[in-house]
N, C-alpha and C. Protein backbone atom coordinates (compact mmCIF):
# COMPACT_ATOMS: atom_id res chain seq x y z
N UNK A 1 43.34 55.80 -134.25
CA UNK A 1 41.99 56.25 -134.02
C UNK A 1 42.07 57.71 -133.61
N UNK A 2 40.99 58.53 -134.32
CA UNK A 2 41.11 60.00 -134.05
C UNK A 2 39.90 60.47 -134.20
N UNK A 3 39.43 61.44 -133.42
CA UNK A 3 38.34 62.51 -133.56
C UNK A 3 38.68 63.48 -134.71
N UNK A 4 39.93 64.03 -134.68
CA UNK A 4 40.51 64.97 -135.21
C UNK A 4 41.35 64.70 -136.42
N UNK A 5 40.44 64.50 -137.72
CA UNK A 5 41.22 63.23 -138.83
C UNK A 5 42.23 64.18 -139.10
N UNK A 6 41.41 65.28 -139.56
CA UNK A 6 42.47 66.69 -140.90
C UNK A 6 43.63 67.18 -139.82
N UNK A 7 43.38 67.06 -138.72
CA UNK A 7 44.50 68.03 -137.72
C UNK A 7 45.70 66.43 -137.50
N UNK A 8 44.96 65.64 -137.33
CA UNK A 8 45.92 64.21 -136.96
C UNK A 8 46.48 64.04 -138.48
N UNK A 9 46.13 64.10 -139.57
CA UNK A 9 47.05 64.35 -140.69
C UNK A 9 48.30 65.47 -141.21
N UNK A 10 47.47 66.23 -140.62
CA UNK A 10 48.29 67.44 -140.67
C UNK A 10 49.68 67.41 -139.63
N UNK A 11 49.31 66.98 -138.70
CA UNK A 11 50.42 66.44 -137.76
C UNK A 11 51.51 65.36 -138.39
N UNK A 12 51.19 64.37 -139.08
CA UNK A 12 52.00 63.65 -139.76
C UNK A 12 52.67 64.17 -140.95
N UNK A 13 52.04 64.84 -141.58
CA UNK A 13 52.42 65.33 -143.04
C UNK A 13 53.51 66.46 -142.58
N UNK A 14 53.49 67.39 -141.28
CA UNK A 14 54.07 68.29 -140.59
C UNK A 14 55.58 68.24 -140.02
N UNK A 15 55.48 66.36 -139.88
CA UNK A 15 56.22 65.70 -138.77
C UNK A 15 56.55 66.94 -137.18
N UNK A 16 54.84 67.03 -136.84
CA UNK A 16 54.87 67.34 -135.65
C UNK A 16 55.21 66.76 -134.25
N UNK A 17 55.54 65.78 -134.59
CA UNK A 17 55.76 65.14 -133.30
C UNK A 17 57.31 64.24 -134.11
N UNK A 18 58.26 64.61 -133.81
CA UNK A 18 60.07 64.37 -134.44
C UNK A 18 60.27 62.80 -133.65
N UNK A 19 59.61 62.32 -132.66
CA UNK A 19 59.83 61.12 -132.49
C UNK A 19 58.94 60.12 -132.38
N UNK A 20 57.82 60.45 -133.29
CA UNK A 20 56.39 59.36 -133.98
C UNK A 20 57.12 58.22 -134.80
N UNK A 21 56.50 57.34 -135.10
CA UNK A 21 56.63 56.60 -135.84
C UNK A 21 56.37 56.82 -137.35
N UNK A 22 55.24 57.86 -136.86
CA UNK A 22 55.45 58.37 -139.01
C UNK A 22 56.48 59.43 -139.18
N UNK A 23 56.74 60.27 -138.07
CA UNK A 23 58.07 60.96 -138.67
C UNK A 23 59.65 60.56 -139.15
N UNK A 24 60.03 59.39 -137.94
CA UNK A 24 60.82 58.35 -137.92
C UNK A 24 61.16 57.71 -139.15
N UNK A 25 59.84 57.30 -140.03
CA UNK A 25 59.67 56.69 -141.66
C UNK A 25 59.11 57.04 -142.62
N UNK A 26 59.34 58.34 -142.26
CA UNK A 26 58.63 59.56 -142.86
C UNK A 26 57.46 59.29 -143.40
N UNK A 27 56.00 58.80 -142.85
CA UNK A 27 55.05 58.09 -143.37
C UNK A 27 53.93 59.40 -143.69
N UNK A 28 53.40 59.96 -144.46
CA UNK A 28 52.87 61.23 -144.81
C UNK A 28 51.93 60.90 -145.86
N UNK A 29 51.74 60.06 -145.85
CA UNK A 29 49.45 59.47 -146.78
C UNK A 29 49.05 58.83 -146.07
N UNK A 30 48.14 59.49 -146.62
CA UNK A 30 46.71 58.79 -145.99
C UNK A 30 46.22 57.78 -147.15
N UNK A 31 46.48 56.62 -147.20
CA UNK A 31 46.50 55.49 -148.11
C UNK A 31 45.10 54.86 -147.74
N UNK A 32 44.46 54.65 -146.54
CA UNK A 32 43.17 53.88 -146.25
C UNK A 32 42.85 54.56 -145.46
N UNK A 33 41.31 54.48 -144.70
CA UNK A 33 40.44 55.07 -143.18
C UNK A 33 39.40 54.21 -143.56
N UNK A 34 38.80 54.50 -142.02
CA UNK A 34 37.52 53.93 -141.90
C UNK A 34 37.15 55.28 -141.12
N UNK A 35 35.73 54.75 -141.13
CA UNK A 35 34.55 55.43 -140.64
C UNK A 35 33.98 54.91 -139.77
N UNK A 36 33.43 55.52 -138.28
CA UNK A 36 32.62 54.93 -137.37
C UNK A 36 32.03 55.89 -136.72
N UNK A 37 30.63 55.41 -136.23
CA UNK A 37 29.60 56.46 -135.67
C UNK A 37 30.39 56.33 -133.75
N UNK A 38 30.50 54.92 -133.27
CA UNK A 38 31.31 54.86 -132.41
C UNK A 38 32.20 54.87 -131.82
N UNK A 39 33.02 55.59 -130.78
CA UNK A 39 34.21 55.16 -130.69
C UNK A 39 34.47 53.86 -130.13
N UNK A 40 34.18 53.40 -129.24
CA UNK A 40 34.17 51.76 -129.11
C UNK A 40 34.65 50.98 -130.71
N UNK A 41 33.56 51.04 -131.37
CA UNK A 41 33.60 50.43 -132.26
C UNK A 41 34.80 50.52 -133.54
N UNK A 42 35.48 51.89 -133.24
CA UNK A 42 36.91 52.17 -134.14
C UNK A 42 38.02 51.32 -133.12
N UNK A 43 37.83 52.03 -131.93
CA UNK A 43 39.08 51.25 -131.02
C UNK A 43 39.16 49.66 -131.27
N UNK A 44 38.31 49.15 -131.59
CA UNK A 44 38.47 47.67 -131.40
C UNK A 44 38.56 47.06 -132.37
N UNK A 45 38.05 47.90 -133.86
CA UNK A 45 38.42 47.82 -135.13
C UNK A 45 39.91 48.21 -135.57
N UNK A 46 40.73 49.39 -134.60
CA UNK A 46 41.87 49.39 -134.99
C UNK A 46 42.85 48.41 -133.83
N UNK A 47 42.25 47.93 -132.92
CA UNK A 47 42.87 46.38 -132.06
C UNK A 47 43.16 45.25 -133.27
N UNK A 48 42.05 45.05 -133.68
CA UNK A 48 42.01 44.28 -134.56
C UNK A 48 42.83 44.51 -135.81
N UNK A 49 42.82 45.77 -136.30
CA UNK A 49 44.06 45.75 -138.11
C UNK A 49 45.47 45.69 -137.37
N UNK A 50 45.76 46.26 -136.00
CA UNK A 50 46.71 46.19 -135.14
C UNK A 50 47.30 44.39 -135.06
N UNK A 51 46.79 43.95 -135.34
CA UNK A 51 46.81 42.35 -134.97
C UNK A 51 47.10 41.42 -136.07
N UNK A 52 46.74 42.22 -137.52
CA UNK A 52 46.86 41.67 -138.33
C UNK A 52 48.48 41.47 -138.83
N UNK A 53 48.92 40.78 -140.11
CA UNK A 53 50.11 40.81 -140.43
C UNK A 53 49.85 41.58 -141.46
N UNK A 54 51.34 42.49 -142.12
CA UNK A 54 51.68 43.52 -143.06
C UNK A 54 51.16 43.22 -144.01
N UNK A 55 50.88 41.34 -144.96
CA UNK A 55 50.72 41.35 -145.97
C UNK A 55 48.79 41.01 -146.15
N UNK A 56 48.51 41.40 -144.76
CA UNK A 56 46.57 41.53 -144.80
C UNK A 56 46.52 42.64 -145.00
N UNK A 57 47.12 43.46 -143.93
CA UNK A 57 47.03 44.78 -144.11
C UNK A 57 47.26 45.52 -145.61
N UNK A 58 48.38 45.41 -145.92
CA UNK A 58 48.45 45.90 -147.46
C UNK A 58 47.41 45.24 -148.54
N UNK A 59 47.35 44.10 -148.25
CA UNK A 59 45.80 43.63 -149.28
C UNK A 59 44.31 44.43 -149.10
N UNK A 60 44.36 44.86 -147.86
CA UNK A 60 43.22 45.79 -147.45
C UNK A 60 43.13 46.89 -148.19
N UNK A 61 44.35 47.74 -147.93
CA UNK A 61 44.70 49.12 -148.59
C UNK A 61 44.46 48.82 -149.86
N UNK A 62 44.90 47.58 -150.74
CA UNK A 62 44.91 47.70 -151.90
C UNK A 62 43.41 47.02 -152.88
N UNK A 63 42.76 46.49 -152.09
CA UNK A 63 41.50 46.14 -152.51
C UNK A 63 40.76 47.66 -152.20
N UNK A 64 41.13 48.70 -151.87
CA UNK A 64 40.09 49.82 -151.97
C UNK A 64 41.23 51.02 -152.50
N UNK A 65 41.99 51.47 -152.48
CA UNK A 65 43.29 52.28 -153.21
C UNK A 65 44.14 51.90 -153.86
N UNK A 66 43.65 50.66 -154.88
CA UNK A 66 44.76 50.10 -155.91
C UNK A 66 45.98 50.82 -156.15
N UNK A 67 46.09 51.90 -156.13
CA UNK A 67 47.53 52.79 -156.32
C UNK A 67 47.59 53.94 -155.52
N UNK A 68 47.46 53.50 -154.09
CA UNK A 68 48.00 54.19 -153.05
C UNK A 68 48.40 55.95 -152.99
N UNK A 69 47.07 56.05 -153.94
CA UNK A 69 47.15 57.70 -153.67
C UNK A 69 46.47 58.35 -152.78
N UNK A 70 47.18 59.30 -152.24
CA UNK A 70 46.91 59.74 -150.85
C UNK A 70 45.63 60.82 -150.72
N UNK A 71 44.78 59.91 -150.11
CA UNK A 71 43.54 60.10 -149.99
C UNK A 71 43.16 61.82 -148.91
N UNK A 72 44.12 62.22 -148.75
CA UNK A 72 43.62 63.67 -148.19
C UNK A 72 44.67 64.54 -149.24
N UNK A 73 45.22 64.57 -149.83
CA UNK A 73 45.84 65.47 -150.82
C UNK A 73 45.21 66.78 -151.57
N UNK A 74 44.30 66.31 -151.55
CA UNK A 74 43.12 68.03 -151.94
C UNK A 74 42.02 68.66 -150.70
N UNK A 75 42.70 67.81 -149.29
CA UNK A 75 42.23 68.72 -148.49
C UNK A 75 42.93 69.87 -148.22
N UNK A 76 41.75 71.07 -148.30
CA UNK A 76 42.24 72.35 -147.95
C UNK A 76 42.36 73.10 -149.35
N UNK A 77 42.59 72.42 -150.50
CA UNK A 77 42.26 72.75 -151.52
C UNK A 77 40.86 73.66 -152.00
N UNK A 78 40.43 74.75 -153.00
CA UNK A 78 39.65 75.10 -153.56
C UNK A 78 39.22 73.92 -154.54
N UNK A 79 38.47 73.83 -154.21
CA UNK A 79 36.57 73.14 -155.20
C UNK A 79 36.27 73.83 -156.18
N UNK A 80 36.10 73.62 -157.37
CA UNK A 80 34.57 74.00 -158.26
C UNK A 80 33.57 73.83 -157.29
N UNK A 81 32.84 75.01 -157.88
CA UNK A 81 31.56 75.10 -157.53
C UNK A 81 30.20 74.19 -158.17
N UNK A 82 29.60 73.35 -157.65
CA UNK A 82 28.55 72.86 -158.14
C UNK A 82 27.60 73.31 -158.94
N UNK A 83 27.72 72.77 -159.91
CA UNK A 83 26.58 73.21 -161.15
C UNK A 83 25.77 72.04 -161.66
N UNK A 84 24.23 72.37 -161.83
CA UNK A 84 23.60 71.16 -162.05
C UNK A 84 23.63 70.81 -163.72
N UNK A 85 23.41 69.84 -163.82
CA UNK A 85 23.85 69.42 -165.25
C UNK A 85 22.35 69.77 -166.40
């Protein structure tokens, strides 16, 4: 759970912190997220995927990122500019 998604990615992808658990297994995508207006309501939502077993969890990821491409990869990237059709 994070306020700070792009900087808390950037930290992993960085391996800013040498004794994390994503640096450790070198874990560097962003494969799934959620969204919440609350924090309550993320903390207890990530209690809960916390609780789950590996092979819910990966069914999760994969019912919404069938092929686990890493969902912040063109952040920071240049955009086209919007043009109306």
């Amino acid at each position: 759970m994070t306020t700070q998604l792009e900087k808390r990615i950037a930290d992993h992808k960085d391996g800013t912190n040498s004794s994390s658990f994503t640096s450790r297994y070198k874990i560097d995508k962003l494969v799934y997220l959620e969204l919440f207006a609350q924090i309550t309501t993320a903390i207890n939502r990530e209690k809960q995927l916390k609780s789950w077993s590996r092979i819910k969890k990966i069914r999760l990821i994969v019912a919404q990122n069938p092929t686990w491409r890493d969902l912040s990869e063109d952040w920071g990237k240049p955009t086209e500019p919007y043009r109306e059709a």
